[in-house]
PDB file of N, CA and C in Angstrom:
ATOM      1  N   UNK A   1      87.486  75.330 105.253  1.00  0.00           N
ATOM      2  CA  UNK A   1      87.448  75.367 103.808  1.00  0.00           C
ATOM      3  C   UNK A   1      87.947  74.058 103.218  1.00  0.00           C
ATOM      4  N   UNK A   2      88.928  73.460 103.683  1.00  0.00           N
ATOM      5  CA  UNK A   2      89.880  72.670 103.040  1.00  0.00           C
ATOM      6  C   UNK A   2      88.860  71.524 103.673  1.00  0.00           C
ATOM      7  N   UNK A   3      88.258  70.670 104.751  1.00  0.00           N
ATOM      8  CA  UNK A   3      87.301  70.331 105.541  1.00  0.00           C
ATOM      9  C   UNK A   3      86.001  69.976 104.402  1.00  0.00           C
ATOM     10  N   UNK A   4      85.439  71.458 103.724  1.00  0.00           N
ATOM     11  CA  UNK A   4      84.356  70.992 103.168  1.00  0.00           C
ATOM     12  C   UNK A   4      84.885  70.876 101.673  1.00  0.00           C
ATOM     13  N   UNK A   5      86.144  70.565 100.905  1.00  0.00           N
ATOM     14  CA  UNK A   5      86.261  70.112  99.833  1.00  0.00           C
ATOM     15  C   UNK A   5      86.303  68.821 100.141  1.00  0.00           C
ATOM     16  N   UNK A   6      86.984  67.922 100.833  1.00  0.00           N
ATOM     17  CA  UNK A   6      87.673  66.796 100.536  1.00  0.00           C
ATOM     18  C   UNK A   6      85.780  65.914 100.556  1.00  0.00           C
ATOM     19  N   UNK A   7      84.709  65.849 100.852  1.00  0.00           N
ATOM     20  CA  UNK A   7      83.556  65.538 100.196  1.00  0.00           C
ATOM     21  C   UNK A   7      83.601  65.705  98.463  1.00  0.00           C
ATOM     22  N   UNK A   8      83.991  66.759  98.223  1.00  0.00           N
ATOM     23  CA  UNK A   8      83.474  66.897  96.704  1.00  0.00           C
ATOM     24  C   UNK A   8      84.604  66.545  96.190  1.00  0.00           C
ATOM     25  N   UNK A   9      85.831  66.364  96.628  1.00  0.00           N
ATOM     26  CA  UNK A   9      86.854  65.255  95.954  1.00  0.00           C
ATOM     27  C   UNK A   9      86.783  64.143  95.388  1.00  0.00           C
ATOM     28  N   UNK A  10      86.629  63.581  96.684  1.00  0.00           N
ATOM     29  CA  UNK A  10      86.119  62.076  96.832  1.00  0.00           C
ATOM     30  C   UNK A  10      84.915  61.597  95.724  1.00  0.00           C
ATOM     31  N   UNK A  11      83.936  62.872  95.607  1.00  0.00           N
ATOM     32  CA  UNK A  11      82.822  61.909  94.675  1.00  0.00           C
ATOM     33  C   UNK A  11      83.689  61.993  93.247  1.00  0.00           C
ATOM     34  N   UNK A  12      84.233  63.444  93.056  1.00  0.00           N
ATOM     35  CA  UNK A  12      84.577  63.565  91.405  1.00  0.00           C
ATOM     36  C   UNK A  12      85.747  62.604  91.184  1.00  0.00           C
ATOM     37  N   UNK A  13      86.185  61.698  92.029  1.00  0.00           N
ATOM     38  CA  UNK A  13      87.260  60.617  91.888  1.00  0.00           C
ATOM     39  C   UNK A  13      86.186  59.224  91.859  1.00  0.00           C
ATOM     40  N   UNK A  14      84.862  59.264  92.044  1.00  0.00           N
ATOM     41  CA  UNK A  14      84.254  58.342  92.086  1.00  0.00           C
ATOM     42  C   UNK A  14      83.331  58.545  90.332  1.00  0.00           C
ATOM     43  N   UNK A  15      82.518  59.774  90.223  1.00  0.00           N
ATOM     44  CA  UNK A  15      82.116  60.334  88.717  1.00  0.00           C
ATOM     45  C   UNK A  15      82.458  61.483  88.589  1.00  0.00           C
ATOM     46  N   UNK A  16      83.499  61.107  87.405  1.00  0.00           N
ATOM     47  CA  UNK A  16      84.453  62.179  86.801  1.00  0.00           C
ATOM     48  C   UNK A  16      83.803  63.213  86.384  1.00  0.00           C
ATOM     49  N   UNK A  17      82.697  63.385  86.085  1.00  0.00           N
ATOM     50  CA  UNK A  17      81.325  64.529  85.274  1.00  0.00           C
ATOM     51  C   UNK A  17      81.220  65.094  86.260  1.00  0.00           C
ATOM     52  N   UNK A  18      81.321  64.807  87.737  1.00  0.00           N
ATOM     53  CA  UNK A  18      81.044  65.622  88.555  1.00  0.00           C
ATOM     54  C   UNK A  18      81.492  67.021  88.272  1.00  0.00           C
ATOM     55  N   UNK A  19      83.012  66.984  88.126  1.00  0.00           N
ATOM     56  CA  UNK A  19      84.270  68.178  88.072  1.00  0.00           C
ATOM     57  C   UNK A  19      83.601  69.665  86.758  1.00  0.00           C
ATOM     58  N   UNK A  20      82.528  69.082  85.999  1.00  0.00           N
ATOM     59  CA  UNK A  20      82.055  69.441  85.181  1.00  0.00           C
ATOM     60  C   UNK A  20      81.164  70.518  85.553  1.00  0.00           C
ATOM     61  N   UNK A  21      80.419  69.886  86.240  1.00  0.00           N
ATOM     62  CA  UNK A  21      79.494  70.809  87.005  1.00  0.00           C
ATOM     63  C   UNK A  21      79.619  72.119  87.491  1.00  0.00           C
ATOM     64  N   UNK A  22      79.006  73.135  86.981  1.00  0.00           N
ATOM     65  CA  UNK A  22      79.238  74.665  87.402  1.00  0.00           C
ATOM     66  C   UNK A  22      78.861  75.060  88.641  1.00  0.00           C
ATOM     67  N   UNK A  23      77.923  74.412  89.080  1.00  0.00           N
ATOM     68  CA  UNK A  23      77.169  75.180  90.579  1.00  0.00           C
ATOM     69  C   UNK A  23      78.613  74.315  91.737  1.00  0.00           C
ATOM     70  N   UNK A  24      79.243  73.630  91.045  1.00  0.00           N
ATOM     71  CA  UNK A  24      80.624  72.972  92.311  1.00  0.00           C
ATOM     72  C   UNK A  24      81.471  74.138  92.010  1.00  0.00           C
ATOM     73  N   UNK A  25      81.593  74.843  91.149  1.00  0.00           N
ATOM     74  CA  UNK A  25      82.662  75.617  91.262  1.00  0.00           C
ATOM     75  C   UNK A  25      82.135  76.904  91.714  1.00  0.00           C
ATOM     76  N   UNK A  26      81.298  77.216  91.305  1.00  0.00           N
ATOM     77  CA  UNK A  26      80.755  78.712  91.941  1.00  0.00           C
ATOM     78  C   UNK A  26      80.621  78.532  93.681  1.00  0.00           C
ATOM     79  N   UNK A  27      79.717  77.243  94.246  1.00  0.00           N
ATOM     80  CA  UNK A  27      79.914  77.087  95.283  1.00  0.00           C
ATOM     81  C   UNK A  27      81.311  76.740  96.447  1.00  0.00           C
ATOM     82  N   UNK A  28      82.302  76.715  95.402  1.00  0.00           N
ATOM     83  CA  UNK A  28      83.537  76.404  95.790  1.00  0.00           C
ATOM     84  C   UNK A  28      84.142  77.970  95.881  1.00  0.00           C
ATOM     85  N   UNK A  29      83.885  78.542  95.334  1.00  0.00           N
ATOM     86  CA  UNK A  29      84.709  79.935  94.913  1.00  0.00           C
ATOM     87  C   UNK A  29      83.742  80.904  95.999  1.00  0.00           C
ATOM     88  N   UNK A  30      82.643  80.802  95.911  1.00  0.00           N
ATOM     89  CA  UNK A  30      81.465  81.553  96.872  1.00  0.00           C
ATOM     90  C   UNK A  30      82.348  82.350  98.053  1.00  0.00           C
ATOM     91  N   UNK A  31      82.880  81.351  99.014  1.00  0.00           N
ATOM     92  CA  UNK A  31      83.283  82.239 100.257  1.00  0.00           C
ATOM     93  C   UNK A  31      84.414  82.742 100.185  1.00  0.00           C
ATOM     94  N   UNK A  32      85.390  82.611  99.036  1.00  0.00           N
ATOM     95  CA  UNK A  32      86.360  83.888  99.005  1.00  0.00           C
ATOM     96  C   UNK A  32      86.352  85.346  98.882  1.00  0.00           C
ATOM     97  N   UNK A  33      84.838  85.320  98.080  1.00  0.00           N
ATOM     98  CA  UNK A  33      84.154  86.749  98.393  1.00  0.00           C
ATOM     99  C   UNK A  33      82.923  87.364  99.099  1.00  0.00           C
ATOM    100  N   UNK A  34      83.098  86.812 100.267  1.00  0.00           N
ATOM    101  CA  UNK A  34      82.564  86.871 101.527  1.00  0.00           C
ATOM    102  C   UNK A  34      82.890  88.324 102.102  1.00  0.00           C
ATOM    103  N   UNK A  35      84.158  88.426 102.311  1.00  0.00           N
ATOM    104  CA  UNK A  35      84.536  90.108 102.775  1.00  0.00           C
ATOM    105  C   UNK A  35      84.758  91.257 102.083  1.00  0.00           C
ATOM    106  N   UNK A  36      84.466  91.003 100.860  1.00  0.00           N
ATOM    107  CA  UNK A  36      84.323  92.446  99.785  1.00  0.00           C
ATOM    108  C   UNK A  36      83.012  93.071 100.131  1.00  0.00           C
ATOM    109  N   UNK A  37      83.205  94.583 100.461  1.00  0.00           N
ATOM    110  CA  UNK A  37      81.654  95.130 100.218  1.00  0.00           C
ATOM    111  C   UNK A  37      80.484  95.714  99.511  1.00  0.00           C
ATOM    112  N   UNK A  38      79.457  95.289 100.305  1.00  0.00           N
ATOM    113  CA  UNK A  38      78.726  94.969  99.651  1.00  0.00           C
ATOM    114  C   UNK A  38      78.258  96.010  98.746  1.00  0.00           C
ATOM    115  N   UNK A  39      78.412  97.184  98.441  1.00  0.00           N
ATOM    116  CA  UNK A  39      78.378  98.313  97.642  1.00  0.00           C
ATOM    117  C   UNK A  39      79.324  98.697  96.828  1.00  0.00           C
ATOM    118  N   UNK A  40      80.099  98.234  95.847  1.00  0.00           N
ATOM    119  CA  UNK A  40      81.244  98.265  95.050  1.00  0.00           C
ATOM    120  C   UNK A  40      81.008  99.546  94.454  1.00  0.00           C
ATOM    121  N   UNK A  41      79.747  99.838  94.354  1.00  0.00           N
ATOM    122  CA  UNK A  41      79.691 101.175  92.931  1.00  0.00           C
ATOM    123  C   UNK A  41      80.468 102.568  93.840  1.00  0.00           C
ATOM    124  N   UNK A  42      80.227 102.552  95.166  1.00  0.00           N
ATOM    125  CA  UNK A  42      80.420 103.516  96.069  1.00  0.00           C
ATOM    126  C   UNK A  42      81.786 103.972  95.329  1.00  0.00           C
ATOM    127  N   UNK A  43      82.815 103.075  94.972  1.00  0.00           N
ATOM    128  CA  UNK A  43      84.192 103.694  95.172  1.00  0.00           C
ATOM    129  C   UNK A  43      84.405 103.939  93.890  1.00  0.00           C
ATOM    130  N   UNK A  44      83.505 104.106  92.656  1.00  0.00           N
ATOM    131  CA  UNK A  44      83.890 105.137  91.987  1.00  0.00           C
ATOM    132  C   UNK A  44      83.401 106.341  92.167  1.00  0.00           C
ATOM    133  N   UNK A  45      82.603 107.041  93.229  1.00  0.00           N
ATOM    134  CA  UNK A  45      81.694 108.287  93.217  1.00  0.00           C
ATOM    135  C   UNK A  45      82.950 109.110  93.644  1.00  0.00           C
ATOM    136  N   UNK A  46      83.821 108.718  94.111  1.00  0.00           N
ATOM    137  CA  UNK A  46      84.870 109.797  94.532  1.00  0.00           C
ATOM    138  C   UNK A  46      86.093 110.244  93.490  1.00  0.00           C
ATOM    139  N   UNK A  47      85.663 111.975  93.515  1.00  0.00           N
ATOM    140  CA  UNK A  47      86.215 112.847  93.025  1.00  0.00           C
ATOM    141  C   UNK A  47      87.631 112.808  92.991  1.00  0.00           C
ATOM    142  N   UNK A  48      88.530 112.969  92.133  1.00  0.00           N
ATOM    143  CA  UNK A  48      89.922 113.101  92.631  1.00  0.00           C
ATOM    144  C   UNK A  48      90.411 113.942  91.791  1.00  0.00           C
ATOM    145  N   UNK A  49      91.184 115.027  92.941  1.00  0.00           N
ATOM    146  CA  UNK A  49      91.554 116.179  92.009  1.00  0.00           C
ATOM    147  C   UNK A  49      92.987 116.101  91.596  1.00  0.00           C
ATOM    148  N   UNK A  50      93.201 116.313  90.253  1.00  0.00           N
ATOM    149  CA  UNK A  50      94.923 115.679  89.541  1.00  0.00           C
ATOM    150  C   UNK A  50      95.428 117.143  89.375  1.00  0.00           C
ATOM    151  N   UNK A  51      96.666 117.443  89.610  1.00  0.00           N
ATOM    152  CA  UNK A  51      97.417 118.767  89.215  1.00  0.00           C
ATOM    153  C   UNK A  51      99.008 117.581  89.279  1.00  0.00           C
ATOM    154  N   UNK A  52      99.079 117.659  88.095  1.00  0.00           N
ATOM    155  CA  UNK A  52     100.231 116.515  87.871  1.00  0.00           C
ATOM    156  C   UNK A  52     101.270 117.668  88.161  1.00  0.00           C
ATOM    157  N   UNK A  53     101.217 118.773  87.047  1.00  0.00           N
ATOM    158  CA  UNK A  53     102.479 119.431  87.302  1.00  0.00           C
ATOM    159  C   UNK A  53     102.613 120.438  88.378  1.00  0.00           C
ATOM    160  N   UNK A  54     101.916 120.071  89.354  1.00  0.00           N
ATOM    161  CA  UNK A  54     102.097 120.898  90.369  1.00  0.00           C
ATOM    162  C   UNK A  54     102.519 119.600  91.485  1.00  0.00           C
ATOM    163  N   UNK A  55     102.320 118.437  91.073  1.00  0.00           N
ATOM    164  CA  UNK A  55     102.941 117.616  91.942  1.00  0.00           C
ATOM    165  C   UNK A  55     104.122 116.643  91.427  1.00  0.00           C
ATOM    166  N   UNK A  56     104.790 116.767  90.257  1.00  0.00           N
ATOM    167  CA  UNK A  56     105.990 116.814  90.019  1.00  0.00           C
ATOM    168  C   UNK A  56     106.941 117.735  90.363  1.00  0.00           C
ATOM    169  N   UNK A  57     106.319 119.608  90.330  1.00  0.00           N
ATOM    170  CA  UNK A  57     107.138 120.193  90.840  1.00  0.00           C
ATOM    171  C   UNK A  57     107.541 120.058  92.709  1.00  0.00           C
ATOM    172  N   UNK A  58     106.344 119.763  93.286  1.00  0.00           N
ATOM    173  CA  UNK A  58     106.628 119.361  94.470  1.00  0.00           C
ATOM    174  C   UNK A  58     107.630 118.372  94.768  1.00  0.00           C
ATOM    175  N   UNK A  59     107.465 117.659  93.858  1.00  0.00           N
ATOM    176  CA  UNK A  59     108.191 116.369  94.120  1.00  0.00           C
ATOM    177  C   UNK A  59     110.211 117.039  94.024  1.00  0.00           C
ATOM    178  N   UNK A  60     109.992 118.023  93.050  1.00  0.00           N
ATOM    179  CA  UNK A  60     111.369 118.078  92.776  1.00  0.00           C
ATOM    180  C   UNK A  60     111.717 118.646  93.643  1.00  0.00           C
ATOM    181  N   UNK A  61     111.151 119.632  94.010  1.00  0.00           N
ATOM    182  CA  UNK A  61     111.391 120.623  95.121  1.00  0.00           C
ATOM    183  C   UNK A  61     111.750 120.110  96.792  1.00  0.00           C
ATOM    184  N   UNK A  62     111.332 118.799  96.538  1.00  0.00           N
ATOM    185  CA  UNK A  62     111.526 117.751  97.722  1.00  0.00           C
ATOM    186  C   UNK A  62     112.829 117.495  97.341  1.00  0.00           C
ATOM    187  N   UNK A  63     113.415 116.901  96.131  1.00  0.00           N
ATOM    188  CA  UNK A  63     114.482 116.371  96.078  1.00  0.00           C
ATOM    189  C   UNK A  63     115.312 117.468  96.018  1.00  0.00           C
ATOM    190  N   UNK A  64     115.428 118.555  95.112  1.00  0.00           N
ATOM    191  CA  UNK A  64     116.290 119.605  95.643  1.00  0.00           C
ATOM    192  C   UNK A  64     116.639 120.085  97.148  1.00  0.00           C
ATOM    193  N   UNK A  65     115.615 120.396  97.930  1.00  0.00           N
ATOM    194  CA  UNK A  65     115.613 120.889  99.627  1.00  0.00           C
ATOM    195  C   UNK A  65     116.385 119.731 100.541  1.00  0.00           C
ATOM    196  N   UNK A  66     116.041 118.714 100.284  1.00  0.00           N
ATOM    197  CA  UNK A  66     116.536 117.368 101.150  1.00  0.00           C
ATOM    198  C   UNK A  66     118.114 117.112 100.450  1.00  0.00           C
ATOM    199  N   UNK A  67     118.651 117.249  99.481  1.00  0.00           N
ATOM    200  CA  UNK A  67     119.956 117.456  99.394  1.00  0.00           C
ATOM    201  C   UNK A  67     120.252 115.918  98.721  1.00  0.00           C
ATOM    202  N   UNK A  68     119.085 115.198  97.841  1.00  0.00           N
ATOM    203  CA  UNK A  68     119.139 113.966  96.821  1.00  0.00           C
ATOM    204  C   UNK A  68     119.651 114.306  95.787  1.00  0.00           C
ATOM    205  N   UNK A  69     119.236 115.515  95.536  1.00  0.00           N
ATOM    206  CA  UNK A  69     120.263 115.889  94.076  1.00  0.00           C
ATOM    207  C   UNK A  69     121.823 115.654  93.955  1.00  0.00           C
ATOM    208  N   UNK A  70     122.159 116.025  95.191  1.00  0.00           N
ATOM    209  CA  UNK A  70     123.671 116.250  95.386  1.00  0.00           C
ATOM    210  C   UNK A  70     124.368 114.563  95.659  1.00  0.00           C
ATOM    211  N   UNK A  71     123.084 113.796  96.289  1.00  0.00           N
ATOM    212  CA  UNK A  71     123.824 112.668  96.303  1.00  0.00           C
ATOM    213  C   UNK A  71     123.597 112.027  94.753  1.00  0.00           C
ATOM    214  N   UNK A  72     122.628 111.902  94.074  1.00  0.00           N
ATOM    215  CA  UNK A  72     122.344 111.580  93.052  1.00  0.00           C
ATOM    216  C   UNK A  72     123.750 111.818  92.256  1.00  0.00           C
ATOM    217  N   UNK A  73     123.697 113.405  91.615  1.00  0.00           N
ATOM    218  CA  UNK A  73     125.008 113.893  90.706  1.00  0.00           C
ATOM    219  C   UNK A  73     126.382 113.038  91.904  1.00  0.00           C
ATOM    220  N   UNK A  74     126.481 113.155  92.588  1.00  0.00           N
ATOM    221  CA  UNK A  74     127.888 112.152  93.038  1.00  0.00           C
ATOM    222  C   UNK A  74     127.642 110.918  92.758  1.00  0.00           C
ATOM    223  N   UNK A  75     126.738 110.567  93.094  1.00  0.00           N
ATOM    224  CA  UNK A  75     126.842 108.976  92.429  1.00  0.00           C
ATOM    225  C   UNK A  75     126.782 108.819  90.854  1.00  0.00           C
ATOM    226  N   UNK A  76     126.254 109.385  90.164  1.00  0.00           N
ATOM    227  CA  UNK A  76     126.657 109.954  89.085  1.00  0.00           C
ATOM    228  C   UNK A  76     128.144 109.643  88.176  1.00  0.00           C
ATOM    229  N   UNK A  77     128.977 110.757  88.971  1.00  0.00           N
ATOM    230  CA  UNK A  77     130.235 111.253  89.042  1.00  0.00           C
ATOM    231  C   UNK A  77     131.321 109.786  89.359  1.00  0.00           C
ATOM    232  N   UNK A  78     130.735 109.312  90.789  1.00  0.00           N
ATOM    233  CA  UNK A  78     131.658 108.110  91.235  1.00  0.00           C
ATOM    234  C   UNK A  78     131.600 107.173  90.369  1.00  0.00           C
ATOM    235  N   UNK A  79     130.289 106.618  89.578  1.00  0.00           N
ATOM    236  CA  UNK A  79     130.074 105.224  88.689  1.00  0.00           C
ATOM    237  C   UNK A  79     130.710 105.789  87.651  1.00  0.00           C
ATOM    238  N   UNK A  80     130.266 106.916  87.176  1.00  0.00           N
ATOM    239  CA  UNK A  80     131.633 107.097  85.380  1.00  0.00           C
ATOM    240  C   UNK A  80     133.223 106.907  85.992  1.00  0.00           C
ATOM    241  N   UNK A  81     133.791 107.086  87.039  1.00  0.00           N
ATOM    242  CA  UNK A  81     134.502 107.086  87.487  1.00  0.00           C
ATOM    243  C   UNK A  81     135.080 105.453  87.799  1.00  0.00           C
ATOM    244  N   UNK A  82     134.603 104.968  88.260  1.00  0.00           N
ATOM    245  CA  UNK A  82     134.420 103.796  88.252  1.00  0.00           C
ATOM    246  C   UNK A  82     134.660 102.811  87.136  1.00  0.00           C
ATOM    247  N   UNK A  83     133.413 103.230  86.087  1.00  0.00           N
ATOM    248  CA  UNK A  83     132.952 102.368  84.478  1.00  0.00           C
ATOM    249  C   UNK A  83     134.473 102.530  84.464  1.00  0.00           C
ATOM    250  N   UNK A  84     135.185 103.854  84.116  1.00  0.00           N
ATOM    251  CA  UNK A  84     136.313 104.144  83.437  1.00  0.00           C
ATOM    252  C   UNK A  84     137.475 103.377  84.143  1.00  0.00           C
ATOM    253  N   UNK A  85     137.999 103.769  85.127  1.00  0.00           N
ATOM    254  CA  UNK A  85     139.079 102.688  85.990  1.00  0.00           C
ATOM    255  C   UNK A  85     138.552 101.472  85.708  1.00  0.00           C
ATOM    256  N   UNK A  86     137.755 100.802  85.352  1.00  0.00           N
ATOM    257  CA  UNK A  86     137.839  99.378  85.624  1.00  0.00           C
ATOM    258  C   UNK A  86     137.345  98.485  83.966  1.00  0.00           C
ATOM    259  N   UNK A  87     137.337  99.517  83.431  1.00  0.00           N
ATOM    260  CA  UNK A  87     136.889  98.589  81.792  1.00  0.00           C
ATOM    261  C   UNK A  87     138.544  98.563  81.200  1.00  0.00           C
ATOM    262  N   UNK A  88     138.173  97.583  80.750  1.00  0.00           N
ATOM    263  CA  UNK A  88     139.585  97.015  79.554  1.00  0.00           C
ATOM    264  C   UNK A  88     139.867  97.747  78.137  1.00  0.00           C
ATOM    265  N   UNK A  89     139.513  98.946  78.042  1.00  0.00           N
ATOM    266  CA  UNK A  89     139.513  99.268  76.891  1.00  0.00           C
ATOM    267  C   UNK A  89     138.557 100.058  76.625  1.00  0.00           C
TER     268      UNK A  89
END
């Protein structure tokens, strides 16, 4: 990549109008999208099913069972604890 710029350097340091030119930049930009595929529309056809509040409640139900709540409310508890011992006033 770096190989086939330093040609089109060299001229636009020789005529500055070169840099102007659109087909240098499209052809410059060209092989960065080389590995995207080639069917983009594909990935909106898929369905996705949303149940928000059935996956917030999951979510809580995770943090209740796993025992985050309990560290949460202590840490909680320790930082007011904390704020208070250590402010001036």
């Amino acid at each position: 990549m770096v190989i086939g710029v330093i040609p089109d350097v060299t001229i636009g340091f020789i005529d500055p109008t070169y840099w102007f030119d659109t087909t240098y930049w499209l052809d410059l930009l060209q092989p960065s999208h080389w590995h995207l595929p080639i069917d983009l529309a594909a990935l909106g056809d898929k369905k996705i099913e949303v149940d928000l509040a059935g996956d917030v409640q999951k979510a809580f139900n995770n943090f209740v069972k796993t025992g985050q709540v309990w560290a949460f409310l202590i840490g909680i508890i320790f930082g007011y604890f904390v704020k208070t011992f250590t402010s001036f006033g």
